[in-house]
C-alpha atoms as a PDB file:
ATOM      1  CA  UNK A   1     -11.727 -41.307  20.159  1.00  0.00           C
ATOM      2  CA  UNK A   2     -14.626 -39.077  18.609  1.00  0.00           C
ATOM      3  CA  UNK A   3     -13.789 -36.326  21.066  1.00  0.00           C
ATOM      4  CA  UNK A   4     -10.298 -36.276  19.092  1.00  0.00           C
ATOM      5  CA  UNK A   5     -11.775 -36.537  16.067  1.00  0.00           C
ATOM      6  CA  UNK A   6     -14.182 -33.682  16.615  1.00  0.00           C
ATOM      7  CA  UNK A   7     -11.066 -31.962  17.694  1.00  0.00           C
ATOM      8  CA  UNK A   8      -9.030 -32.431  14.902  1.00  0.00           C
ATOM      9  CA  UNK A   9     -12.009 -31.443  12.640  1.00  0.00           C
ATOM     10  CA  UNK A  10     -12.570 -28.377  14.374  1.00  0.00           C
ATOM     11  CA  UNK A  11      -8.495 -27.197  14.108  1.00  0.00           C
ATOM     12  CA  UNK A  12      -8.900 -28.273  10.189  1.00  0.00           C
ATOM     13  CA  UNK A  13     -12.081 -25.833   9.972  1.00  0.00           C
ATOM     14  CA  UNK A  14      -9.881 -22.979  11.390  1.00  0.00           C
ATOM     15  CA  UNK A  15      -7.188 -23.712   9.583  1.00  0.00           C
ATOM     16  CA  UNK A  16      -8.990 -23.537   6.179  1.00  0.00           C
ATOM     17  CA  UNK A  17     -10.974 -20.456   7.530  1.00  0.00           C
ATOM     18  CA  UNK A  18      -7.567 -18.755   8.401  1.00  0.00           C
ATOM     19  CA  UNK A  19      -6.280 -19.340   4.687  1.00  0.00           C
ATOM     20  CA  UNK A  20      -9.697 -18.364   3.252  1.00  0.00           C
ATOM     21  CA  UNK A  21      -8.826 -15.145   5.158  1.00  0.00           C
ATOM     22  CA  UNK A  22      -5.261 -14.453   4.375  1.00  0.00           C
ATOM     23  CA  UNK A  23      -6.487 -15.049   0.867  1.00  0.00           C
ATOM     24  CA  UNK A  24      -8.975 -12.020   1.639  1.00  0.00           C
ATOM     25  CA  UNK A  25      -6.385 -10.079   3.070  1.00  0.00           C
ATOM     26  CA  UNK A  26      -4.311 -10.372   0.494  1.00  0.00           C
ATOM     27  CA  UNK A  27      -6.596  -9.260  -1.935  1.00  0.00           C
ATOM     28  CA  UNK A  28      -7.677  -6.523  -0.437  1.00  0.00           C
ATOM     29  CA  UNK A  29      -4.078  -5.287  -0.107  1.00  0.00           C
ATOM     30  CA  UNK A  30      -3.500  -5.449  -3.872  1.00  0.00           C
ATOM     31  CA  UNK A  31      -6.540  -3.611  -4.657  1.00  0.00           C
ATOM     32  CA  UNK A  32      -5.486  -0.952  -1.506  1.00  0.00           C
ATOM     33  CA  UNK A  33      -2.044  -0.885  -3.948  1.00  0.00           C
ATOM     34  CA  UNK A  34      -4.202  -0.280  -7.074  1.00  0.00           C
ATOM     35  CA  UNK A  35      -6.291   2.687  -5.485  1.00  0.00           C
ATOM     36  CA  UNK A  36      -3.665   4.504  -4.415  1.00  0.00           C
ATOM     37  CA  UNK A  37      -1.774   4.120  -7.837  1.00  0.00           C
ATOM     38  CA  UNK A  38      -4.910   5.207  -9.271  1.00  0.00           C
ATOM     39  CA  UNK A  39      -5.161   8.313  -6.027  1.00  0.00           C
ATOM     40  CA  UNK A  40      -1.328   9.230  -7.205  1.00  0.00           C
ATOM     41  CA  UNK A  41      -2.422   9.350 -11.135  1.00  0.00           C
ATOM     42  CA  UNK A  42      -5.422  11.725 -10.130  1.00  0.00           C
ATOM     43  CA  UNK A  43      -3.213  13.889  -7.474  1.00  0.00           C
ATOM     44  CA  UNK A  44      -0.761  14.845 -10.753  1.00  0.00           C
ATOM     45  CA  UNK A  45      -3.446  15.193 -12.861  1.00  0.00           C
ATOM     46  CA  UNK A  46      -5.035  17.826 -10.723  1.00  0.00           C
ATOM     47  CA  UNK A  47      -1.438  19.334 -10.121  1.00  0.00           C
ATOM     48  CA  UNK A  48      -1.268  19.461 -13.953  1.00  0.00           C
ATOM     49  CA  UNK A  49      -4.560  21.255 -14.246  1.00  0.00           C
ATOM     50  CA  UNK A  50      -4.134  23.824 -11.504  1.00  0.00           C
ATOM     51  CA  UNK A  51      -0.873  24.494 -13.342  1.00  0.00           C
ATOM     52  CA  UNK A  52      -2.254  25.188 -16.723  1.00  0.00           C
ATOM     53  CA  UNK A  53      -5.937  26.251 -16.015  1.00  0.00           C
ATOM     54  CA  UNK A  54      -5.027  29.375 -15.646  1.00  0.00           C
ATOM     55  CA  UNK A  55      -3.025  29.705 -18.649  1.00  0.00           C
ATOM     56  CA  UNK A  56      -5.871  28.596 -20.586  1.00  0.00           C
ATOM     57  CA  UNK A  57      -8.431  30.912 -19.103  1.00  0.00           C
ATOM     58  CA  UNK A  58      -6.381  33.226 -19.676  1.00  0.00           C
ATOM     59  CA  UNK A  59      -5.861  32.624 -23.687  1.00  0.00           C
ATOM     60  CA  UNK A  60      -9.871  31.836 -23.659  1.00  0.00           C
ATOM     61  CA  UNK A  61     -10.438  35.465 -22.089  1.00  0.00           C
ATOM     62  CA  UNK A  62      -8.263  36.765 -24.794  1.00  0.00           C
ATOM     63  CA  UNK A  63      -9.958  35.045 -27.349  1.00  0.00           C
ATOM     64  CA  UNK A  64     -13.129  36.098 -26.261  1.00  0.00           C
ATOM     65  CA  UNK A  65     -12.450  39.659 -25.811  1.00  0.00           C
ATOM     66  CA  UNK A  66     -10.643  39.595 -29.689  1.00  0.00           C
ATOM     67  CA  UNK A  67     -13.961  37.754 -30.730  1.00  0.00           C
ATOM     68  CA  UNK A  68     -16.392  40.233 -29.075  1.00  0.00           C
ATOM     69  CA  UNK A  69     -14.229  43.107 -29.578  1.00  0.00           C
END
């Protein structure tokens, strides 16, 4: 009889380890989800920049040069 209820104890132990897990698992995966929103906002960002960084240096060159000149 305590053999089964060491038994049973034991399966309940894994059982709430296993959830405690999942629960782990799951949060990891929504903050996975949040990083790579976050690595997709950065990506267009630097898209954006090497778009229009050269525009601007080029209007700061010409500003400098009027300013100098």
């Amino acid at each position: 009889m305590q053999k089964g209820i060491e038994i049973v104890d034991q399966y309940n132990m894994a059982k709430n380890q296993i959830e405690l897990v999942s629960i782990e698992v799951r949060d990891l995966k929504e903050q996975l989800n949040e990083k790579e929103i976050e690595l997709r906002l950065y990506e267009n960002q630097i898209a954006t920049l090497k778009t229009v960084a050269p525009k601007l240096i080029n209007e700061l060159e010409k500003e400098y040069t009027y300013d100098v000149g």
